[in-house]
PDB file of N, CA and C in Angstrom:
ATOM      1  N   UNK A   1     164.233  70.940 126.307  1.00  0.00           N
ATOM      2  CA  UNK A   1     162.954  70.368 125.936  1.00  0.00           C
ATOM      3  C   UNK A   1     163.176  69.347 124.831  1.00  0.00           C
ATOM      4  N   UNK A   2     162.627  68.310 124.719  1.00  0.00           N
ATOM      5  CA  UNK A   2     162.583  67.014 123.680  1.00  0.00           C
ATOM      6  C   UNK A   2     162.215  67.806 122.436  1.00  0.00           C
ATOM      7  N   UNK A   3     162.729  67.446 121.620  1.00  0.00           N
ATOM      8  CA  UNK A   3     162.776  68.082 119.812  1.00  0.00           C
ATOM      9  C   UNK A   3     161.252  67.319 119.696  1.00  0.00           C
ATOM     10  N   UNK A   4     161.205  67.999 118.470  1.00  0.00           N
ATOM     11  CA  UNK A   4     159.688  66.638 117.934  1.00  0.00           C
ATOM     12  C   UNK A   4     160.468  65.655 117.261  1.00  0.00           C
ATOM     13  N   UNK A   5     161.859  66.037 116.340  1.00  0.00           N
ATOM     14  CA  UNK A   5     161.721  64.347 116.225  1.00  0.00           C
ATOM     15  C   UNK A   5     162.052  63.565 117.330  1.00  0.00           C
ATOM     16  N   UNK A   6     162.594  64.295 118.567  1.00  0.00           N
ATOM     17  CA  UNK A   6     163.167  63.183 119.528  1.00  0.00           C
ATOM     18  C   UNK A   6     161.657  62.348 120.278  1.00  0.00           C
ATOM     19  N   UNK A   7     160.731  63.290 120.135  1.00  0.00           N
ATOM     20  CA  UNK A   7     159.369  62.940 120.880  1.00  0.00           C
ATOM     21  C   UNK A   7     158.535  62.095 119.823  1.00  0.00           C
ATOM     22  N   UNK A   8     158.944  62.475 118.933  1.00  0.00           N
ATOM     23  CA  UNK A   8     157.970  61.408 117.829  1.00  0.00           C
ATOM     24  C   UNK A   8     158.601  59.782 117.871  1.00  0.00           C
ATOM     25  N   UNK A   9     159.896  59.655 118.544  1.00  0.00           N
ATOM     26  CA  UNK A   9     160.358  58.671 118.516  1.00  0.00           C
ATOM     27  C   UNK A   9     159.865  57.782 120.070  1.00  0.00           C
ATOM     28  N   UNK A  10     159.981  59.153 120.519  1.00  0.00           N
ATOM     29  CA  UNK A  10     160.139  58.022 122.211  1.00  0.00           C
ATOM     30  C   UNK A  10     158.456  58.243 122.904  1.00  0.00           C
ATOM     31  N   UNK A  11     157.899  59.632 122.268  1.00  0.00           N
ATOM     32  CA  UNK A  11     156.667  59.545 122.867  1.00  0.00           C
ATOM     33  C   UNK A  11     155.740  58.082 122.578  1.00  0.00           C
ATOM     34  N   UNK A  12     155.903  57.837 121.460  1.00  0.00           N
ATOM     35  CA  UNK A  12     154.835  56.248 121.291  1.00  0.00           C
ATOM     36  C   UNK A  12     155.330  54.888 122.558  1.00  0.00           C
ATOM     37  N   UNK A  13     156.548  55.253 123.056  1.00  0.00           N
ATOM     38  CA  UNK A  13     157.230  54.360 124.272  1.00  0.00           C
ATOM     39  C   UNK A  13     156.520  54.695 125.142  1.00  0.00           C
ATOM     40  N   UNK A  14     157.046  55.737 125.683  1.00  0.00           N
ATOM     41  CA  UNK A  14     156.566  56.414 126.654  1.00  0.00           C
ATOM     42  C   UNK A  14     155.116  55.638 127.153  1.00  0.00           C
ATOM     43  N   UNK A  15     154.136  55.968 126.228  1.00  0.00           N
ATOM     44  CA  UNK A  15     152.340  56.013 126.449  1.00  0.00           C
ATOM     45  C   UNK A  15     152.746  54.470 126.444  1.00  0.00           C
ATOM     46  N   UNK A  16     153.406  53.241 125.478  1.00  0.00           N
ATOM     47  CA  UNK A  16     153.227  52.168 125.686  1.00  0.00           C
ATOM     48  C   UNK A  16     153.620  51.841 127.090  1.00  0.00           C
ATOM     49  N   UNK A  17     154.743  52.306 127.927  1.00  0.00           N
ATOM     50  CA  UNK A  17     155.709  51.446 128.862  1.00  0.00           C
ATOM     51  C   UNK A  17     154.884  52.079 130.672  1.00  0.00           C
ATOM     52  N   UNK A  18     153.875  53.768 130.110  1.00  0.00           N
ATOM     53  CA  UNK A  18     153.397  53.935 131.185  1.00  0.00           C
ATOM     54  C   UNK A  18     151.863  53.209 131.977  1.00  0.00           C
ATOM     55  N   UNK A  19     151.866  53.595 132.684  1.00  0.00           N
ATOM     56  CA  UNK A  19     150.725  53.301 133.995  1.00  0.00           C
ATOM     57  C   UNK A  19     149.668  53.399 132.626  1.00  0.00           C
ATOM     58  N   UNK A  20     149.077  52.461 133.060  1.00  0.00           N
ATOM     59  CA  UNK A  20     147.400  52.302 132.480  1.00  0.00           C
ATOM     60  C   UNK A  20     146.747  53.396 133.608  1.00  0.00           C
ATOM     61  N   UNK A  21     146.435  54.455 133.995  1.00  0.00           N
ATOM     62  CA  UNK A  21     145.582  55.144 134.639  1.00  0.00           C
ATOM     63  C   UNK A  21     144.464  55.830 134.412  1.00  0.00           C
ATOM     64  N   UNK A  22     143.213  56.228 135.369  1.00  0.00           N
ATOM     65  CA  UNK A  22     141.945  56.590 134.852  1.00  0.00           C
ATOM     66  C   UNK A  22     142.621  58.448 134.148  1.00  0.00           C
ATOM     67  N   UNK A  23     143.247  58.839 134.726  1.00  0.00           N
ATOM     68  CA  UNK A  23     143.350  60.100 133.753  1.00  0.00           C
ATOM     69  C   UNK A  23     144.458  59.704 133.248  1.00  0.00           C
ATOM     70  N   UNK A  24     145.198  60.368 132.303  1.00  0.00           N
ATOM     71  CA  UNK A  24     146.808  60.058 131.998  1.00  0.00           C
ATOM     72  C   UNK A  24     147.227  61.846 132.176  1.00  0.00           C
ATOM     73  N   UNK A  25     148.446  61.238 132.466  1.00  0.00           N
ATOM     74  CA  UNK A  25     149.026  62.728 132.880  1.00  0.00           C
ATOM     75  C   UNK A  25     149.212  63.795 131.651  1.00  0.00           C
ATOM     76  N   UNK A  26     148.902  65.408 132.405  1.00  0.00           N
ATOM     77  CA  UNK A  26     148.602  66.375 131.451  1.00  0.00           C
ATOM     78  C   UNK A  26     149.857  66.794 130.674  1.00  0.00           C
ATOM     79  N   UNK A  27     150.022  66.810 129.153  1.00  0.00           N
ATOM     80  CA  UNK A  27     150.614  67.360 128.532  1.00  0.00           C
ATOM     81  C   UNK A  27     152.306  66.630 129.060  1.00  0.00           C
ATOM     82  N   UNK A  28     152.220  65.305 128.686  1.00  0.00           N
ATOM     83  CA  UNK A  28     153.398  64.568 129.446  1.00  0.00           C
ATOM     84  C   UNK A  28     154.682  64.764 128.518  1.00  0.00           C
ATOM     85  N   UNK A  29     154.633  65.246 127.433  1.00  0.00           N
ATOM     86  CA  UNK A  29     156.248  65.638 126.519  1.00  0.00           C
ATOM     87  C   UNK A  29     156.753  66.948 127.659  1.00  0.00           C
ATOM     88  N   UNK A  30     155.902  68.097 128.363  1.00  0.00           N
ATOM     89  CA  UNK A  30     156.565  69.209 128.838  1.00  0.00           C
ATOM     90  C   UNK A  30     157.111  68.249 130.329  1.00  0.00           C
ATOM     91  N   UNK A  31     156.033  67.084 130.399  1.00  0.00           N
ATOM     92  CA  UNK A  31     156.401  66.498 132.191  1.00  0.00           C
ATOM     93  C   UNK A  31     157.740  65.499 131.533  1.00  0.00           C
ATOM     94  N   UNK A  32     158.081  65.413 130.738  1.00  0.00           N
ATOM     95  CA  UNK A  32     159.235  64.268 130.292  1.00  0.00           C
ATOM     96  C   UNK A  32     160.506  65.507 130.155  1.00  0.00           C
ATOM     97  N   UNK A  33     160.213  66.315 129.804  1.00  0.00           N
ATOM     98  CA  UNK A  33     161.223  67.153 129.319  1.00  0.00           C
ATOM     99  C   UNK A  33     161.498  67.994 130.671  1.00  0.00           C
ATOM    100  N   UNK A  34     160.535  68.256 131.536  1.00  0.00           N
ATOM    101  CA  UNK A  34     160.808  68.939 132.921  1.00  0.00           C
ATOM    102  C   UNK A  34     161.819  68.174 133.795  1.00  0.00           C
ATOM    103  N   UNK A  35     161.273  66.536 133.725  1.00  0.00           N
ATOM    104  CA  UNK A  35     162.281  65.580 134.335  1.00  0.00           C
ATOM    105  C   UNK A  35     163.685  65.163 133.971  1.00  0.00           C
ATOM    106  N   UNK A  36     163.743  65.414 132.601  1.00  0.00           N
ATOM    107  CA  UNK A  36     165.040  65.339 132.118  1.00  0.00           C
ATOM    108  C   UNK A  36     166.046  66.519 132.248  1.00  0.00           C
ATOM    109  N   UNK A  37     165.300  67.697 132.203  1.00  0.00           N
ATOM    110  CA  UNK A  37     166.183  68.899 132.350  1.00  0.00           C
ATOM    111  C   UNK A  37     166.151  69.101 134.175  1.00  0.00           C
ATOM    112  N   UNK A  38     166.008  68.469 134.875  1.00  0.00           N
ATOM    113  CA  UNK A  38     166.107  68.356 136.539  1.00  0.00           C
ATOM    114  C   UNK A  38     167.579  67.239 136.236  1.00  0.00           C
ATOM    115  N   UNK A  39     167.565  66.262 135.697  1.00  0.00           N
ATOM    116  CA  UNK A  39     168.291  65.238 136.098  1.00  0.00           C
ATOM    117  C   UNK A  39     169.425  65.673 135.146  1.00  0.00           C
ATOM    118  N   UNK A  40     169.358  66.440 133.891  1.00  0.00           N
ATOM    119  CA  UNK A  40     170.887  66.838 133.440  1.00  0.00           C
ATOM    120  C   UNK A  40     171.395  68.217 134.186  1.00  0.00           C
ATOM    121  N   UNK A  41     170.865  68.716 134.803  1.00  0.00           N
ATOM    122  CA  UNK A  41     171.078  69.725 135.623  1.00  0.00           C
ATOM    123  C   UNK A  41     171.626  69.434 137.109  1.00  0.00           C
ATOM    124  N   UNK A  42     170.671  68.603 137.160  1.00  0.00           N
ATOM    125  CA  UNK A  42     171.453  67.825 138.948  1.00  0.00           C
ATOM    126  C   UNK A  42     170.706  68.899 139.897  1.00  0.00           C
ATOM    127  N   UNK A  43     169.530  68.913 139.491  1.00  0.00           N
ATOM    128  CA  UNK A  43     168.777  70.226 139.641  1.00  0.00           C
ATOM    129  C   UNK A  43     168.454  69.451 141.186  1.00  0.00           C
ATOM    130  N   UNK A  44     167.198  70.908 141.679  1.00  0.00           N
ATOM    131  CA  UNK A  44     166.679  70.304 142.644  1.00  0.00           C
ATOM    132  C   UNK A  44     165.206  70.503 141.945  1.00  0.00           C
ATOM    133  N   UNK A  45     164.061  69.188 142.403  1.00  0.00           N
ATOM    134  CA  UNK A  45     163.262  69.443 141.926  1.00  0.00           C
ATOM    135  C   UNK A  45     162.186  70.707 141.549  1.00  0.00           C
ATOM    136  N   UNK A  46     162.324  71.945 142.903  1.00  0.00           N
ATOM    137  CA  UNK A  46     161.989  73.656 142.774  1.00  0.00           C
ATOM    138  C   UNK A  46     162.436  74.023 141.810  1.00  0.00           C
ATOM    139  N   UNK A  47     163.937  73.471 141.193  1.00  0.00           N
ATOM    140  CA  UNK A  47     164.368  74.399 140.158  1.00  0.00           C
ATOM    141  C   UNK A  47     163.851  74.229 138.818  1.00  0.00           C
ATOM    142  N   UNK A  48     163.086  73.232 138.450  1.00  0.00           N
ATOM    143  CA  UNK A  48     162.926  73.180 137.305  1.00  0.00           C
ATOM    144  C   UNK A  48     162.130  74.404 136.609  1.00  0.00           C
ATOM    145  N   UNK A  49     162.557  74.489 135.136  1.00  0.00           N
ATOM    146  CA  UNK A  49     162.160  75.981 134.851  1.00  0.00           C
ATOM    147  C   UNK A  49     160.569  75.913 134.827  1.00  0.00           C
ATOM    148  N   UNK A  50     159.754  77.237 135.002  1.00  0.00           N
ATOM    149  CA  UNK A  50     158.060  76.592 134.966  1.00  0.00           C
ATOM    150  C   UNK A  50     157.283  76.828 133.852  1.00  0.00           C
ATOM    151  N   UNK A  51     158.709  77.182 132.904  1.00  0.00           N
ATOM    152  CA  UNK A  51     157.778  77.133 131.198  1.00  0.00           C
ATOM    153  C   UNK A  51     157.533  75.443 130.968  1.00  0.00           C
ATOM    154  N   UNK A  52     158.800  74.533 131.931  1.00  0.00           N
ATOM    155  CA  UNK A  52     158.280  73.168 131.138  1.00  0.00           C
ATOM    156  C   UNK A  52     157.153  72.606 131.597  1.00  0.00           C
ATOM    157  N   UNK A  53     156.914  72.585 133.195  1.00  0.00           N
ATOM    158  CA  UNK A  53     156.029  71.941 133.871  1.00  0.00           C
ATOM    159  C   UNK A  53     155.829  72.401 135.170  1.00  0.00           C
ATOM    160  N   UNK A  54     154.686  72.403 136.365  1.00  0.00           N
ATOM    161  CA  UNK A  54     154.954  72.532 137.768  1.00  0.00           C
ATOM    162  C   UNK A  54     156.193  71.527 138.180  1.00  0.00           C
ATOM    163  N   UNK A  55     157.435  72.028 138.943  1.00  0.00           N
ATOM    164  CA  UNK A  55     157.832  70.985 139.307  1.00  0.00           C
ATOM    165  C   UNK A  55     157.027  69.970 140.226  1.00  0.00           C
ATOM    166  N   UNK A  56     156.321  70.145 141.190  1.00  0.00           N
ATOM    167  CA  UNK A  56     155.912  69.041 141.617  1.00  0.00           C
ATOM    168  C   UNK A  56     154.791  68.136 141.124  1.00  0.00           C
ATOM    169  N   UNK A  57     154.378  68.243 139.963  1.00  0.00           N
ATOM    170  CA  UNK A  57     154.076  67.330 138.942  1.00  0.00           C
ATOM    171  C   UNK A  57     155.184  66.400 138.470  1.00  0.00           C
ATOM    172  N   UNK A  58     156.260  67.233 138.049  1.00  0.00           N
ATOM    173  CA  UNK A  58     157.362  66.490 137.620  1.00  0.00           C
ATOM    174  C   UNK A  58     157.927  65.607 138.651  1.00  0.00           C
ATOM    175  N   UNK A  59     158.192  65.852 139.977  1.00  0.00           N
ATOM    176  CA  UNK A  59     158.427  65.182 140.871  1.00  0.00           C
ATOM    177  C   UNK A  59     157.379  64.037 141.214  1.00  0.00           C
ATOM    178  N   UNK A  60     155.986  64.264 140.725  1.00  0.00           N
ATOM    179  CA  UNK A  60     155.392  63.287 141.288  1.00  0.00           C
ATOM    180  C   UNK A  60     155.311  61.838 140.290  1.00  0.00           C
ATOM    181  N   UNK A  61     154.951  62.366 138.795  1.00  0.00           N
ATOM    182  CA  UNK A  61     155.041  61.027 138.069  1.00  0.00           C
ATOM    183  C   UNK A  61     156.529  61.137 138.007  1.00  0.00           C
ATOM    184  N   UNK A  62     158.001  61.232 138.309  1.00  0.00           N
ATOM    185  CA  UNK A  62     159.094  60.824 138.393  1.00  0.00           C
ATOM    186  C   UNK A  62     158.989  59.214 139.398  1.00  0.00           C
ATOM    187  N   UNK A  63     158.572  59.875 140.330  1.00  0.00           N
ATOM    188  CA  UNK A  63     158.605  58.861 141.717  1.00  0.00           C
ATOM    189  C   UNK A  63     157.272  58.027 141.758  1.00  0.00           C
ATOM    190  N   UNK A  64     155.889  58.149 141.137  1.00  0.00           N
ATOM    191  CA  UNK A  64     155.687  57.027 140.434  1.00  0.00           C
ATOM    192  C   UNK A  64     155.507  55.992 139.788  1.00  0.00           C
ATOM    193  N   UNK A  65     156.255  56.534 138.308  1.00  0.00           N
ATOM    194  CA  UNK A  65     156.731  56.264 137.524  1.00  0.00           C
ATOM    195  C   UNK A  65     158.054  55.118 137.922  1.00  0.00           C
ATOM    196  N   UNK A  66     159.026  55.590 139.197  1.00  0.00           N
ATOM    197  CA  UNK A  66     159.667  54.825 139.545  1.00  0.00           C
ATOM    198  C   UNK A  66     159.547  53.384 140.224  1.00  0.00           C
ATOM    199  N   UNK A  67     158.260  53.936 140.907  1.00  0.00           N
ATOM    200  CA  UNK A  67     157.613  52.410 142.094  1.00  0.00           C
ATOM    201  C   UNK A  67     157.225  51.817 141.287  1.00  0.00           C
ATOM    202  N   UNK A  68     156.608  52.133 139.930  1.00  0.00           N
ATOM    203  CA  UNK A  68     156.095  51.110 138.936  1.00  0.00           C
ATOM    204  C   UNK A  68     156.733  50.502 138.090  1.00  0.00           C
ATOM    205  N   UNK A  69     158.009  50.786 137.947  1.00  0.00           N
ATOM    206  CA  UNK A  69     159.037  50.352 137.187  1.00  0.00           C
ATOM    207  C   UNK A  69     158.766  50.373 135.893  1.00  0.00           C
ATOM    208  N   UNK A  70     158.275  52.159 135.493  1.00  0.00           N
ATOM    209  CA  UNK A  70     158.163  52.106 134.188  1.00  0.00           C
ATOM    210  C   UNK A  70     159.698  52.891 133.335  1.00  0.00           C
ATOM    211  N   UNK A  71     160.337  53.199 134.506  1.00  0.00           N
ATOM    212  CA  UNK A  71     161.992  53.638 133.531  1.00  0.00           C
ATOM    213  C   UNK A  71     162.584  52.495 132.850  1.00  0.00           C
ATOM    214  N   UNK A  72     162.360  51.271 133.945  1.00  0.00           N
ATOM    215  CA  UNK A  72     162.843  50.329 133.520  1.00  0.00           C
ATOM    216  C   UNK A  72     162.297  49.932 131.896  1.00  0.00           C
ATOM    217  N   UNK A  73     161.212  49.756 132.304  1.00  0.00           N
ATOM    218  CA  UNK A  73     160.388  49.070 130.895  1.00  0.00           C
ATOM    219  C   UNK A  73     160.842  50.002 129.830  1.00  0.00           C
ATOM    220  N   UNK A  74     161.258  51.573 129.686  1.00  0.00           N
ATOM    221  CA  UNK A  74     161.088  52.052 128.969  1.00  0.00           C
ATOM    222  C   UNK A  74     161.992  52.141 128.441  1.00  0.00           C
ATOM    223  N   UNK A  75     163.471  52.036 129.415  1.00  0.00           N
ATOM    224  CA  UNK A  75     164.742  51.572 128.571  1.00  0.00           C
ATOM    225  C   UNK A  75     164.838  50.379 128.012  1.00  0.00           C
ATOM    226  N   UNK A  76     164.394  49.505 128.161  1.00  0.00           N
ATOM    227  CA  UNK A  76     164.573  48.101 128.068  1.00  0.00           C
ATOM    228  C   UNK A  76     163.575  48.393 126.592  1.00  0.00           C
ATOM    229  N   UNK A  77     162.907  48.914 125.990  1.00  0.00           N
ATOM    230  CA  UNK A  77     161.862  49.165 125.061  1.00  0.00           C
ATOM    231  C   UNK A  77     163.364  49.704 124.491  1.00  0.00           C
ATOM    232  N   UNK A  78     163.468  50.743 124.307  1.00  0.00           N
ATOM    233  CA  UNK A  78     164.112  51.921 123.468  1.00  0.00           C
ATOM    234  C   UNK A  78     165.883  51.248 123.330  1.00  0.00           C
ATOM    235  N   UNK A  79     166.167  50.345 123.969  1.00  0.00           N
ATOM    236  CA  UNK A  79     167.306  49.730 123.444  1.00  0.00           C
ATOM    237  C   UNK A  79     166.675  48.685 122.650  1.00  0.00           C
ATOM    238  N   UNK A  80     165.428  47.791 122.981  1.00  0.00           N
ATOM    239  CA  UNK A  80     165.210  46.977 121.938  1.00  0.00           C
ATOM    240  C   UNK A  80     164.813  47.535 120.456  1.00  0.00           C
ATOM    241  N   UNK A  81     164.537  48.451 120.486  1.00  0.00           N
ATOM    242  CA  UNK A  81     163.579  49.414 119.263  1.00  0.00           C
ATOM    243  C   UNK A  81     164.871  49.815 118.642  1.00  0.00           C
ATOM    244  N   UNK A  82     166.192  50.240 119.636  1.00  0.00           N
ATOM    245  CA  UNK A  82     167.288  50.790 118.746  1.00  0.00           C
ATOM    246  C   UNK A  82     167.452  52.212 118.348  1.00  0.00           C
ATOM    247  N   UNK A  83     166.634  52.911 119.666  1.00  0.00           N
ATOM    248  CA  UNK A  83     166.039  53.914 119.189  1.00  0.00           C
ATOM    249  C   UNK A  83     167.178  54.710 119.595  1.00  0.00           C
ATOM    250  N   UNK A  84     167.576  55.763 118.663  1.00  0.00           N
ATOM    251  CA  UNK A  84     168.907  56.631 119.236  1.00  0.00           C
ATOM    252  C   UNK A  84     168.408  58.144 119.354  1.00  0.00           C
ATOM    253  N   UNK A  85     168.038  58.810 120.315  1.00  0.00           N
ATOM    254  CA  UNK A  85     167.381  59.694 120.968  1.00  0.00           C
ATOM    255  C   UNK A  85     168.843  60.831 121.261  1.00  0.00           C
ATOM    256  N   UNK A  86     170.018  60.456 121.075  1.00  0.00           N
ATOM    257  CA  UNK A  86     171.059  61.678 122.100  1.00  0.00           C
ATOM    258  C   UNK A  86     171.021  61.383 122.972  1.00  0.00           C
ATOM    259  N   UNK A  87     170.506  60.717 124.120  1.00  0.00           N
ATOM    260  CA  UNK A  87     170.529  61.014 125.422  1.00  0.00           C
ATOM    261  C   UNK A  87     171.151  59.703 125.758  1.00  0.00           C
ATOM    262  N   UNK A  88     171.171  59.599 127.054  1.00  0.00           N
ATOM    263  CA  UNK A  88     172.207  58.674 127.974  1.00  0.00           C
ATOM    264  C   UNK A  88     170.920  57.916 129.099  1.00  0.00           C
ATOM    265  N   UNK A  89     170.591  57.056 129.080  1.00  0.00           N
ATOM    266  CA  UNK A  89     169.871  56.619 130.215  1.00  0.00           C
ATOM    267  C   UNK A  89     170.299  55.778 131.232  1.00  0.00           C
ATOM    268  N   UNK A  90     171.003  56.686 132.363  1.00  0.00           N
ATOM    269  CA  UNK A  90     172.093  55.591 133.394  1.00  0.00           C
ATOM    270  C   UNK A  90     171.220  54.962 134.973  1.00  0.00           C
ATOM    271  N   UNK A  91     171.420  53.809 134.932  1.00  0.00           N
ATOM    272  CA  UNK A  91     170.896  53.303 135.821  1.00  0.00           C
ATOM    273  C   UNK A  91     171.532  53.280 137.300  1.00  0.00           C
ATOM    274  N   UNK A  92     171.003  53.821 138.366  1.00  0.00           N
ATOM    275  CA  UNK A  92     171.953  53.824 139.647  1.00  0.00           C
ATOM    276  C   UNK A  92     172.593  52.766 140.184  1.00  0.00           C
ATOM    277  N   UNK A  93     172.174  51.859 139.743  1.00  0.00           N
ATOM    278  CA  UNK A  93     172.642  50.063 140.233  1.00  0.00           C
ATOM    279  C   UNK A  93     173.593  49.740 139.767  1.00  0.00           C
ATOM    280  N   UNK A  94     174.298  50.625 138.880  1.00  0.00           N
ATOM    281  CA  UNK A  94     175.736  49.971 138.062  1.00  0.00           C
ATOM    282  C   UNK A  94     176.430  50.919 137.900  1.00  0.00           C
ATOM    283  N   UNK A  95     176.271  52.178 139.457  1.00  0.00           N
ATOM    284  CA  UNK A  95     177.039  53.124 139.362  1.00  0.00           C
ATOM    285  C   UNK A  95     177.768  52.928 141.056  1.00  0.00           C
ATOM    286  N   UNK A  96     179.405  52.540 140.874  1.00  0.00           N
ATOM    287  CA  UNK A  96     179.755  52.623 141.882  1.00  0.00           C
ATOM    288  C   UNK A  96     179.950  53.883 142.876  1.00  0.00           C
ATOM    289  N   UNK A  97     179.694  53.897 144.216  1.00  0.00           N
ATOM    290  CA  UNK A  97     179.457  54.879 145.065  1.00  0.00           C
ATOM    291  C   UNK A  97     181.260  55.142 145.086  1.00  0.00           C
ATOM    292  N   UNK A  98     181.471  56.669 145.580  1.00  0.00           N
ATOM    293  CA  UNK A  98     182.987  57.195 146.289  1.00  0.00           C
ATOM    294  C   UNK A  98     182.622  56.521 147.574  1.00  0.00           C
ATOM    295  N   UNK A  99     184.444  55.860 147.927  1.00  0.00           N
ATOM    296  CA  UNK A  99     184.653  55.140 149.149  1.00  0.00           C
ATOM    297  C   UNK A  99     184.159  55.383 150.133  1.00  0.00           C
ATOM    298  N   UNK A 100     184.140  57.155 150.565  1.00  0.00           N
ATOM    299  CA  UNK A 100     183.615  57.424 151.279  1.00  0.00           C
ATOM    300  C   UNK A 100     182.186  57.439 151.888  1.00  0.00           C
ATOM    301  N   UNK A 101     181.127  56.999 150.662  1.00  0.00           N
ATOM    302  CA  UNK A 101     180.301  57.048 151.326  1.00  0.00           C
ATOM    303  C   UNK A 101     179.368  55.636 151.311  1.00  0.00           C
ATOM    304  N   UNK A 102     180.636  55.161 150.996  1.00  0.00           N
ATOM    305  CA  UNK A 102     180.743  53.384 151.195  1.00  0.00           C
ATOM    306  C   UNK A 102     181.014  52.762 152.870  1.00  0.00           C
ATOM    307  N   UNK A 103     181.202  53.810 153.484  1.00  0.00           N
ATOM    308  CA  UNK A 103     181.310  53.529 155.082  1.00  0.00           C
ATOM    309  C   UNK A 103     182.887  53.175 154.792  1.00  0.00           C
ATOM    310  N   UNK A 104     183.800  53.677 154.228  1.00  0.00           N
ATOM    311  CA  UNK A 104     185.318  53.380 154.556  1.00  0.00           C
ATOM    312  C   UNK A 104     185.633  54.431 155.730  1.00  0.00           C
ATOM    313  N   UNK A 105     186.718  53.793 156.373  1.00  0.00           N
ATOM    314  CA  UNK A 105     187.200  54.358 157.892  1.00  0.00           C
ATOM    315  C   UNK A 105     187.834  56.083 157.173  1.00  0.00           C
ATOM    316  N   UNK A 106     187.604  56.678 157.698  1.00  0.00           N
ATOM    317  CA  UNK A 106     188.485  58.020 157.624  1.00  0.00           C
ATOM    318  C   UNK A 106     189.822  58.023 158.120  1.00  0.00           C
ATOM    319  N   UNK A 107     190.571  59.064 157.798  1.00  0.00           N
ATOM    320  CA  UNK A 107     191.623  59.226 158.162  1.00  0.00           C
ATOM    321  C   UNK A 107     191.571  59.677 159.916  1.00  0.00           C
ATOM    322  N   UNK A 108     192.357  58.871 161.016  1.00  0.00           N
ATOM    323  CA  UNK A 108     192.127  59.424 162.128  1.00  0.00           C
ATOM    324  C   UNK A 108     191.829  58.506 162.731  1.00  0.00           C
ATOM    325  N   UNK A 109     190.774  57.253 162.035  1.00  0.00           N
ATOM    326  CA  UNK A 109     190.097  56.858 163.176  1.00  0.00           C
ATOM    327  C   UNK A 109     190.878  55.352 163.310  1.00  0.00           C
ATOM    328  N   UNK A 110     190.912  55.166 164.752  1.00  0.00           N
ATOM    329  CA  UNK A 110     191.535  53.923 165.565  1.00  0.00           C
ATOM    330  C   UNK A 110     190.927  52.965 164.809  1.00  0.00           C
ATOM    331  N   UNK A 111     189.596  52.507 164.702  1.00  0.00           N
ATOM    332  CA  UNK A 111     189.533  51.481 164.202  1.00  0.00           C
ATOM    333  C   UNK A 111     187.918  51.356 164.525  1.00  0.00           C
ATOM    334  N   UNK A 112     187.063  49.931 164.592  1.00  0.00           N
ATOM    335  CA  UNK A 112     185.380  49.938 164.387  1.00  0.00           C
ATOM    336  C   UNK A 112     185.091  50.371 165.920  1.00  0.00           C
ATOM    337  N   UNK A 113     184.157  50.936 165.948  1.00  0.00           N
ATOM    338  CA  UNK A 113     183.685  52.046 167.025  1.00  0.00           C
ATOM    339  C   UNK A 113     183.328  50.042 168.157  1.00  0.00           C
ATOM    340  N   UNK A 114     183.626  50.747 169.137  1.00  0.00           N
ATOM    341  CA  UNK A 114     183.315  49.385 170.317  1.00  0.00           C
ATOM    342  C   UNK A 114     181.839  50.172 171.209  1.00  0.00           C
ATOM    343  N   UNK A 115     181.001  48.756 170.964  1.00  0.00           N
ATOM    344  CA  UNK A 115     179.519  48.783 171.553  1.00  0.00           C
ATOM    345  C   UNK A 115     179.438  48.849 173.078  1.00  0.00           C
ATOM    346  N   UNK A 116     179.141  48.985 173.601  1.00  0.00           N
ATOM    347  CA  UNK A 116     179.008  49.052 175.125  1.00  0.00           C
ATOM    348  C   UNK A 116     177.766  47.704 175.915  1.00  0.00           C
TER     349      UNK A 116
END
């Protein structure tokens, strides 16, 4: 779960970098901290524990949150601010994939499959 000082730092981001919406989401430090302890876990979204949040709350402003490109904004905030939180915020676009699931040939195979 986010410390208070870690939330006193990043919660004022947070509310700036999210969705203008008619409700705002309930009690969003336990929905920030549900999503973070899924993604340092490598969890599946069911697993998250349910003292922090329903997971599928957490799953839903995750994937939201994503179409709106508010992770983006919010790193791009918190490196300009300088804000040093502990945590790591890695972006999938500058993470190279294993060969394998880069479509490299396996061991075995003759060569590119022929179309008919």
């Amino acid at each position: 779960m986010l410390s208070d000082v870690q939330w006193s730092e990043l919660g004022p981001l947070v509310v700036a970098c999210g969705p203008k919406a008619k409700t705002p989401p309930q009690d969003l430090r336990r929905t920030l901290s549900a999503i973070l302890c899924r993604h340092e876990n490598r969890a599946k979204w069911r697993a998250v524990p349910k003292n922090l949040s329903p997971w599928w709350r957490a799953a839903q402003i995750f994937i939201r949150w994503a179409r709106a490109g508010v992770w983006e904004r919010l790193l791009s905030l918190v490196q300009e601010r300088g804000v040093q939180l502990g945590m790591v915020f890695l972006d999938g676009t500058n993470v190279r994939a294993h060969h394998k699931a880069a479509g490299a040939a396996k061991r075995g195979d003759l060569g590119p499959a022929r179309h008919s």
